[in-house]
Protein backbone atom coordinates (compact mmCIF):
# COMPACT_ATOMS: atom_id res chain seq x y z
CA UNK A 1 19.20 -4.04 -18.88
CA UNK A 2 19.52 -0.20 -19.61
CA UNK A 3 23.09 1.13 -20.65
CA UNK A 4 22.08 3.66 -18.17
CA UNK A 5 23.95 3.72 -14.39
CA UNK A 6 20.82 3.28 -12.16
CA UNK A 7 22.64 4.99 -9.56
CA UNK A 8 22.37 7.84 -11.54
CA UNK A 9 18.30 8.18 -11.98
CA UNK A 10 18.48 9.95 -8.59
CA UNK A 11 20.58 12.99 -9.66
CA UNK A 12 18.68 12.96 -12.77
CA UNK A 13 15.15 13.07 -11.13
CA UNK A 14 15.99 15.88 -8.35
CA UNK A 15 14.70 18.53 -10.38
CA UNK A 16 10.80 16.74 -9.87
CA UNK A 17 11.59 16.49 -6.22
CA UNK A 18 9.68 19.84 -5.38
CA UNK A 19 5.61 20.10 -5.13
CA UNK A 20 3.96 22.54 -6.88
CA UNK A 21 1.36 24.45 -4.69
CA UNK A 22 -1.04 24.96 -7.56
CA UNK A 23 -1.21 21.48 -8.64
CA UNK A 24 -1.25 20.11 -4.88
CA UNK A 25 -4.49 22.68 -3.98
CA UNK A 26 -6.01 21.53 -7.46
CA UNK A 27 -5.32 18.38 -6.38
CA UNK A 28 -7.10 18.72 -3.08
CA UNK A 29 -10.39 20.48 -4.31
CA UNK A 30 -10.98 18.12 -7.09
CA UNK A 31 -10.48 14.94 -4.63
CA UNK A 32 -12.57 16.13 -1.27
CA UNK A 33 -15.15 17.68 -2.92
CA UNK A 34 -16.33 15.34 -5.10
CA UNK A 35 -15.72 12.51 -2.23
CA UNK A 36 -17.75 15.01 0.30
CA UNK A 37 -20.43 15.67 -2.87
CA UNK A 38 -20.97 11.96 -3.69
CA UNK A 39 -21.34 10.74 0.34
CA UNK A 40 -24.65 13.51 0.86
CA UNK A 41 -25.58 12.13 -2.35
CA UNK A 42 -25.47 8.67 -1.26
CA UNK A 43 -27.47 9.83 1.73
CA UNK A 44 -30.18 11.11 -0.59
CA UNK A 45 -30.75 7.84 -2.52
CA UNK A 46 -31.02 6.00 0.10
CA UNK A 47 -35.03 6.50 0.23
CA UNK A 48 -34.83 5.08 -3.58
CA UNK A 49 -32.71 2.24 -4.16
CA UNK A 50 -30.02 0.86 -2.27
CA UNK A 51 -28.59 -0.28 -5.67
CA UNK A 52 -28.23 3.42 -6.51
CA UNK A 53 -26.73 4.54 -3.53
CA UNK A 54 -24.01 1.22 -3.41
CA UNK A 55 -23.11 2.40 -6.79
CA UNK A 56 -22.39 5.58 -5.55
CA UNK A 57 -20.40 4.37 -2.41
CA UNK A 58 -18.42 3.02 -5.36
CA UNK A 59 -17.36 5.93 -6.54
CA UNK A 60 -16.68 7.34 -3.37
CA UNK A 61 -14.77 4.74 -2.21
CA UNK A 62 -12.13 5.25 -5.58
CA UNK A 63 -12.32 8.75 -3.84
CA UNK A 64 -11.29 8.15 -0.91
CA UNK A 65 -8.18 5.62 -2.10
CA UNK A 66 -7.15 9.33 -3.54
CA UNK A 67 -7.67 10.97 -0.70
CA UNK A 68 -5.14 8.32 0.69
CA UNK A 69 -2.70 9.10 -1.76
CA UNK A 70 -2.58 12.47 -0.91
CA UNK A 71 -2.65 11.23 2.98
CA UNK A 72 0.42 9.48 1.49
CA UNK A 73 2.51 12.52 0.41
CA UNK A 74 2.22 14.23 3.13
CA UNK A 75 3.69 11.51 5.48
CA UNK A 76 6.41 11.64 2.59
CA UNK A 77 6.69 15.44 2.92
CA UNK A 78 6.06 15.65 -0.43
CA UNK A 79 3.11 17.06 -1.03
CA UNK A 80 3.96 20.75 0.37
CA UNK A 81 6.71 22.61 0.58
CA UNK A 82 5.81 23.66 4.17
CA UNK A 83 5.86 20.85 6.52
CA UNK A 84 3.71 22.05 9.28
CA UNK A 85 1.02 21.87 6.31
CA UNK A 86 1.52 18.20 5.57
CA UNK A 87 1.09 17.41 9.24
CA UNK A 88 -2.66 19.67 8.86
CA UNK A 89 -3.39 18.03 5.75
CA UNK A 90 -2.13 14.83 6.77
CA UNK A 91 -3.59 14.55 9.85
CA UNK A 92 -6.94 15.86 8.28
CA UNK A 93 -6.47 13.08 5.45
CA UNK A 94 -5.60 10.36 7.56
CA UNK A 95 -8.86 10.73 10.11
CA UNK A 96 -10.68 10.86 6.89
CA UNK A 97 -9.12 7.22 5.90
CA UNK A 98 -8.56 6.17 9.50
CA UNK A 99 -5.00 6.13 9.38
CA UNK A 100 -3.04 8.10 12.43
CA UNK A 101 -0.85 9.99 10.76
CA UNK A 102 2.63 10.37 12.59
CA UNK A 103 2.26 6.37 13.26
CA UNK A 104 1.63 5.38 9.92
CA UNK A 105 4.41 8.46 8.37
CA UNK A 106 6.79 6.34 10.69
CA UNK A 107 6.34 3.02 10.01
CA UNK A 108 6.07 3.40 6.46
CA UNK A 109 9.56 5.77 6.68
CA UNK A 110 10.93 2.48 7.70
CA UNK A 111 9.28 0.47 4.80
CA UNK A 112 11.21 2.67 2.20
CA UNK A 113 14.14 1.99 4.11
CA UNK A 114 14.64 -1.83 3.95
CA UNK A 115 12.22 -2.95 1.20
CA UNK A 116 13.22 -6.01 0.04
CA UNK A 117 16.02 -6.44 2.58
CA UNK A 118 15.46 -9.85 4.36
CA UNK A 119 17.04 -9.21 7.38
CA UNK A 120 15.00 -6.50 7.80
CA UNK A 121 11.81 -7.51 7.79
CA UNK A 122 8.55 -6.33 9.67
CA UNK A 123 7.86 -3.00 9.48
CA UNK A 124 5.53 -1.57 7.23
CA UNK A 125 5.19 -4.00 4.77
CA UNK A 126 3.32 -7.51 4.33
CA UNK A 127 4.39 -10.59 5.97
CA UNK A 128 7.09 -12.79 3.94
CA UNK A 129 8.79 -15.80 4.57
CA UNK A 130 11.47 -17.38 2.69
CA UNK A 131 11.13 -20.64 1.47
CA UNK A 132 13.66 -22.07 4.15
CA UNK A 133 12.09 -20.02 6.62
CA UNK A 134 8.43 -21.98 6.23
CA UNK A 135 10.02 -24.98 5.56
CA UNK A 136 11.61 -25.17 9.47
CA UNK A 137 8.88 -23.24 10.32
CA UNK A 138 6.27 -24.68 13.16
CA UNK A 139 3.22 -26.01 12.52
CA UNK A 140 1.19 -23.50 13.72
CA UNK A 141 3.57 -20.95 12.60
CA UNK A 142 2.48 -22.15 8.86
CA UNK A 143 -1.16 -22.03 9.93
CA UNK A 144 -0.42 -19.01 10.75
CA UNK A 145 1.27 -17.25 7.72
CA UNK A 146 -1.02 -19.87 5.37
CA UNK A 147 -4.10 -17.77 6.86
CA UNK A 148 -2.56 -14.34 6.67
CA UNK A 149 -2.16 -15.09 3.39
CA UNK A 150 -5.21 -16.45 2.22
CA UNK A 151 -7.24 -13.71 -0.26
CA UNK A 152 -10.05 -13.53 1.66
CA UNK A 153 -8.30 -12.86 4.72
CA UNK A 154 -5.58 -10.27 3.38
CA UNK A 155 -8.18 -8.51 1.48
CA UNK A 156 -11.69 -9.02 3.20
CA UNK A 157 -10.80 -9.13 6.96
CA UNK A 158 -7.51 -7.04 6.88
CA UNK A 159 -9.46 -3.69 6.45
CA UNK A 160 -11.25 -4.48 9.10
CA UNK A 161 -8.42 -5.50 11.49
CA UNK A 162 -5.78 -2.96 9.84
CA UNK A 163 -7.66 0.21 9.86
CA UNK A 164 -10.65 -0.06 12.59
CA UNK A 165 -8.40 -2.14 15.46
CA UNK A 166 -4.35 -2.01 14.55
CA UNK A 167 -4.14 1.43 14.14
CA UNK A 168 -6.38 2.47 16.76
CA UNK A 169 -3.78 1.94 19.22
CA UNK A 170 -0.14 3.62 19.66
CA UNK A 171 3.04 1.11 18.68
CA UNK A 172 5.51 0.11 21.44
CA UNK A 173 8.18 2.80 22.18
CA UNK A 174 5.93 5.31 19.50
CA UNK A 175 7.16 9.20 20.35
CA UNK A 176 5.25 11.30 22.77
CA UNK A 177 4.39 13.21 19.27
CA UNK A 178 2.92 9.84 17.63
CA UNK A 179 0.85 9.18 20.85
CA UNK A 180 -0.71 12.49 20.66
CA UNK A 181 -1.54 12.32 17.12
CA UNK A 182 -3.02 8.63 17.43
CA UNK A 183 -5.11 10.14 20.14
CA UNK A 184 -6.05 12.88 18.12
CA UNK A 185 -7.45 10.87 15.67
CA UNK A 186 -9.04 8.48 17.41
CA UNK A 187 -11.22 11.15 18.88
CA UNK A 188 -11.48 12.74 15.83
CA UNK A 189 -12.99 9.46 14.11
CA UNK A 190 -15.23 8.91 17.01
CA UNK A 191 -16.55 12.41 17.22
CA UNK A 192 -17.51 12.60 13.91
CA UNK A 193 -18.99 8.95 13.55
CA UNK A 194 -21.25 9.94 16.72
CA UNK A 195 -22.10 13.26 14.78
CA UNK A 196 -22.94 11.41 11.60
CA UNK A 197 -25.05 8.80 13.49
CA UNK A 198 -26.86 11.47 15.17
CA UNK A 199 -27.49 13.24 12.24
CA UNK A 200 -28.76 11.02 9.74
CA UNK A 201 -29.15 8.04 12.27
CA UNK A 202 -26.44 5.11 12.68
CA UNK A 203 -27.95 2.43 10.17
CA UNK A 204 -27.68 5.03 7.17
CA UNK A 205 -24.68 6.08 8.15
CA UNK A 206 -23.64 2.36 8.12
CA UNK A 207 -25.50 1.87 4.95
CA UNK A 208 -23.33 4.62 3.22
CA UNK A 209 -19.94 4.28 5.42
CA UNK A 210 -19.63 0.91 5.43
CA UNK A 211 -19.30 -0.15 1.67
CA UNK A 212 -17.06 2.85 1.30
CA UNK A 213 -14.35 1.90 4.07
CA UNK A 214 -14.53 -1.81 2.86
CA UNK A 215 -14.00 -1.21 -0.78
CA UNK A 216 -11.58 1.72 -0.20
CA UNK A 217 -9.64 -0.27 2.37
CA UNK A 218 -9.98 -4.30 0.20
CA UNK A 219 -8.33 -1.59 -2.47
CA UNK A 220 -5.67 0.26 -0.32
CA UNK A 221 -4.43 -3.08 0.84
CA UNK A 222 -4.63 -4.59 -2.81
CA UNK A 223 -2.14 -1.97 -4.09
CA UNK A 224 0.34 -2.12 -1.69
CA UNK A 225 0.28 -5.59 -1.89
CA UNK A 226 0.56 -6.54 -5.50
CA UNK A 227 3.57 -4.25 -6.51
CA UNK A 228 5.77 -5.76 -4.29
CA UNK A 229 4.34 -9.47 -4.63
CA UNK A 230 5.13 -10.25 -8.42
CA UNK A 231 7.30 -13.15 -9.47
CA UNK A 232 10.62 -11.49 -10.24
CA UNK A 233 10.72 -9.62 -7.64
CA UNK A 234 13.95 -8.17 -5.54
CA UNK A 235 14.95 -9.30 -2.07
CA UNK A 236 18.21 -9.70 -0.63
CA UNK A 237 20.12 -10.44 2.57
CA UNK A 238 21.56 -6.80 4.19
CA UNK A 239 25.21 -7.24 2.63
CA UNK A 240 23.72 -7.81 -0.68
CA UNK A 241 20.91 -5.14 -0.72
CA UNK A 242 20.72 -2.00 -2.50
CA UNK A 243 18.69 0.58 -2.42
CA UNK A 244 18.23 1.41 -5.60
CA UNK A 245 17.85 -2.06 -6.94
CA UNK A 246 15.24 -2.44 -4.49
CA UNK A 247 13.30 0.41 -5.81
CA UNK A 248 13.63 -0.68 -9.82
CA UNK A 249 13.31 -4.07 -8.86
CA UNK A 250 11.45 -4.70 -6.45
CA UNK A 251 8.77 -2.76 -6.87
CA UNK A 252 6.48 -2.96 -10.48
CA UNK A 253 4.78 -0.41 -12.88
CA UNK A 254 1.18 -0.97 -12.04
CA UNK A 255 -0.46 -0.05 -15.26
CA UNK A 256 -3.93 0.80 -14.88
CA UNK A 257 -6.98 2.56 -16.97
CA UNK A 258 -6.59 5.72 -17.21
CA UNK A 259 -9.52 6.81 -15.15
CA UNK A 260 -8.15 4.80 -12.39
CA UNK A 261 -5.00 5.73 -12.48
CA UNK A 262 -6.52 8.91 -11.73
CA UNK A 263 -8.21 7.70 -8.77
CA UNK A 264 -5.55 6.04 -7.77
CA UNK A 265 -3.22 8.97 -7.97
CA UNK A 266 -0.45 7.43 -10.23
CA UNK A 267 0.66 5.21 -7.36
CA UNK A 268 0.87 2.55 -10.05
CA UNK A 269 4.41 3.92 -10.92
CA UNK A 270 5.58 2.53 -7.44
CA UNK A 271 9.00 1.85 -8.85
CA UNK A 272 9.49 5.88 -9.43
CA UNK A 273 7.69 6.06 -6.16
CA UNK A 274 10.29 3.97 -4.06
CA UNK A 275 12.97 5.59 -6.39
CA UNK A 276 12.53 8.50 -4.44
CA UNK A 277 9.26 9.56 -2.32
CA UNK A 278 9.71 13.33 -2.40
CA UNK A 279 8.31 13.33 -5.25
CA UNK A 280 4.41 14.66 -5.54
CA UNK A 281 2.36 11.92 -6.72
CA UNK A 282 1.71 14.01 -9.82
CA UNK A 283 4.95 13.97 -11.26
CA UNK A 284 5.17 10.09 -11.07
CA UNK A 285 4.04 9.44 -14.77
CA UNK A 286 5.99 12.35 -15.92
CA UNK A 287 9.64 10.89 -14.63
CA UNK A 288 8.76 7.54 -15.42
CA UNK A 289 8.35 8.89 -19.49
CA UNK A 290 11.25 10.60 -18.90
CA UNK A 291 13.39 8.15 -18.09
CA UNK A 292 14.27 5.00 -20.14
CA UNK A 293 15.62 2.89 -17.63
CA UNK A 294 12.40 3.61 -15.09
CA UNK A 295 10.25 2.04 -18.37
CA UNK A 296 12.53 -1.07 -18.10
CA UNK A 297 10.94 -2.26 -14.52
CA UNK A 298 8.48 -4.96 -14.12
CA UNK A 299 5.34 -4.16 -15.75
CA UNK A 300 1.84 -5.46 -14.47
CA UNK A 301 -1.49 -4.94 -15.86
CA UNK A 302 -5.44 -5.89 -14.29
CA UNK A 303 -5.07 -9.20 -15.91
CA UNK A 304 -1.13 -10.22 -14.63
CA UNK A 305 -1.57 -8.50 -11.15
CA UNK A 306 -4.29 -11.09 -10.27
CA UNK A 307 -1.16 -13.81 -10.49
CA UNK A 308 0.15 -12.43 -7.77
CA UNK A 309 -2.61 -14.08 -5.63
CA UNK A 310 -0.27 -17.02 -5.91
CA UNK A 311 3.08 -16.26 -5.06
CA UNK A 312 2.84 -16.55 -1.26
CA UNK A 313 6.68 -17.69 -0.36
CA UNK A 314 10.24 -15.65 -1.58
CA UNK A 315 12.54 -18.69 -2.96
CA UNK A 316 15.95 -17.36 -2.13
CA UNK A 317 17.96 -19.79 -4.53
CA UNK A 318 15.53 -19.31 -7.67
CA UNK A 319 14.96 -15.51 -6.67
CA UNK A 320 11.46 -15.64 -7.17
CA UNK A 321 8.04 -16.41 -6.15
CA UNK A 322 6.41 -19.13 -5.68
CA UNK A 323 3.24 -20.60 -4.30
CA UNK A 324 2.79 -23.24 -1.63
CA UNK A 325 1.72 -26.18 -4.24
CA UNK A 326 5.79 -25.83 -5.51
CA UNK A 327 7.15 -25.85 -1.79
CA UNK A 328 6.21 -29.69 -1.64
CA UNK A 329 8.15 -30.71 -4.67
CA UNK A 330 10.96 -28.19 -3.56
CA UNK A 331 10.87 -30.11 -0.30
CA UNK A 332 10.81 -33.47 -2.15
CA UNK A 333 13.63 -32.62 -4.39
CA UNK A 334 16.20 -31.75 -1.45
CA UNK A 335 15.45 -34.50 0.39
CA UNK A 336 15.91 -36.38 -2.24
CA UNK A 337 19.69 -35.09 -2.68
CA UNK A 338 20.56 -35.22 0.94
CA UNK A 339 19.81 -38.81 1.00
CA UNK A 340 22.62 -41.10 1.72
CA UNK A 341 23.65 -42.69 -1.92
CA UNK A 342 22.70 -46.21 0.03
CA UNK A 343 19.50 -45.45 0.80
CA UNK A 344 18.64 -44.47 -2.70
């Protein structure tokens, strides 16, 4: 551990707290152009190769995780100094990645809040149970979270659940303001798919739309999964949390290529992220070198992320994860100590 106060990093990393209107319009033209440029061009190849045009949709999809990000900082207030023009952008962004944006600026308000706090669960963040929890947990309850965490249905059929079904529809108790705006969208999306369809007709619009959504989403979900879901991770009960712990700790450095950290739009330093969220995505590298005890945090790369796949339960004793092959022998090993000394 750093001989630096942690508690401290916040004072010291006000001064990056503030966007910068050139670098957020810069940011802006050189993400929804190309993205806009690369989906007509898509369109093109169709009559060529399909091959050609999927590789495209490639592209476009890292585009369009970028787009998110930006989507991302406005919810934050962080990517303009005005707020009326994060809600534009936002809103903008988030029909663009089919994400309402005053639900999903709430609910993810709320993940900042208690991430990593286990009595605070269920908001904004993926589905964890302790090991004691799935343990006394139903059978069908197990099925349950054993499914919701299974790769292919986190990663294949959660975009298609998350963004075209759960967020089509207002929250319980959601403000009069986060109706309106889910509304808003909704038409939005529906307008312009109908426009798109007429346009160009619906099974090239599928052809191009589809791949992009799936990859962009399979990739949006991936992220936000796998820098909270590493072994030594962070999570305690409410009179034990901290904040800031739960920031350094809890959350890793993603370190990715270059080129898609670009894409990506730094998001990778989610530690500096949770640290504090007012500040503009492109400042994240820049604190993170700045600060020695931010290059301390959990470190993942391509390779190491993919072990995440296996941690699927939080062992509150070890303070770690584990996956459900170690639960059994767990299991076997306390009922092996609360045996009566007879029996064994």
């Amino acid at each position: 551990m750093s001989k630096h106060d942690p508690k401290q990093l916040r004072k010291q990393i006000a001064p990056y707290e503030k966007s910068n209107t050139k670098n957020s319009v810069r940011q802006v033209i050189n993400t929804l152009v190309p993205f806009f440029s690369l989906w007509v061009l898509a369109y093109f190849t169709l009559s060529f190769s399909y091959l050609l045009t999927l590789g495209i949709c490639i592209i476009a999809a890292g585009f369009l995780v970028r787009i998110f990000i930006i989507f991302h900082d406005c919810c934050h207030g962080s990517f303009f100094k005005n707020r009326h023009a994060n809600n534009i952008l936002g809103t903008v962004t988030g029909i663009l990645t089919f994400c309402p944006y005053e639900q999903w600026k709430h609910s993810h308000s709320i993940h900042h809040a208690t991430s990593s706090n286990l009595n605070k669960r269920g908001t904004g963040d993926v589905w964890v149970l302790t090991v004691d929890e799935y343990m006394e947990a139903s059978q069908m309850k197990k099925l349950a979270y054993r499914l919701y965490r299974n790769p292919f249905v986190m990663f294949v059929l959660g975009p298609i659940y998350i963004f075209l079904i759960a967020y089509r529809f207002n929250v319980k108790n959601a403000r009069p303001r986060e109706r309106r705006n889910t509304h808003i969208t909704n038409i939005a999306i529906v307008a312009i798919t109908a426009l798109l369809c007429w346009a160009i007709g619906w099974q090239a619009f599928l052809l191009i739309q589809g791949p992009i959504f799936f990859i962009s989403g399979s990739l949006g979900i991936w992220l936000f999964y796998v820098q909270h879901q590493f072994e030594d991770s962070y999570f305690e009960n409410q009179d034990e949390w901290d904040y800031v712990k739960a920031a350094l700790d809890g959350s890793s450095y993603y370190k990715l290529p270059k080129i898609l950290q670009w894409l990506t739009g730094n998001i990778g330093f989610h530690h500096v992220h949770h640290l504090s969220p007012r500040v503009p995505n492109y400042y994240l590298e820049e604190v993170h070198n700045n600060h020695e005890r931010l290059q301390e945090v959990q470190t993942i790369t391509l390779k190491t992320s993919l072990r995440s796949l296996k941690f699927r339960l939080w062992d509150e004793h070890g303070k770690r994860f584990i996956g459900f092959k170690e639960v059994k022998s767990l299991s076997e090993k306390k009922k092996s100590t609360s045996m009566p000394a007879e029996v064994k």
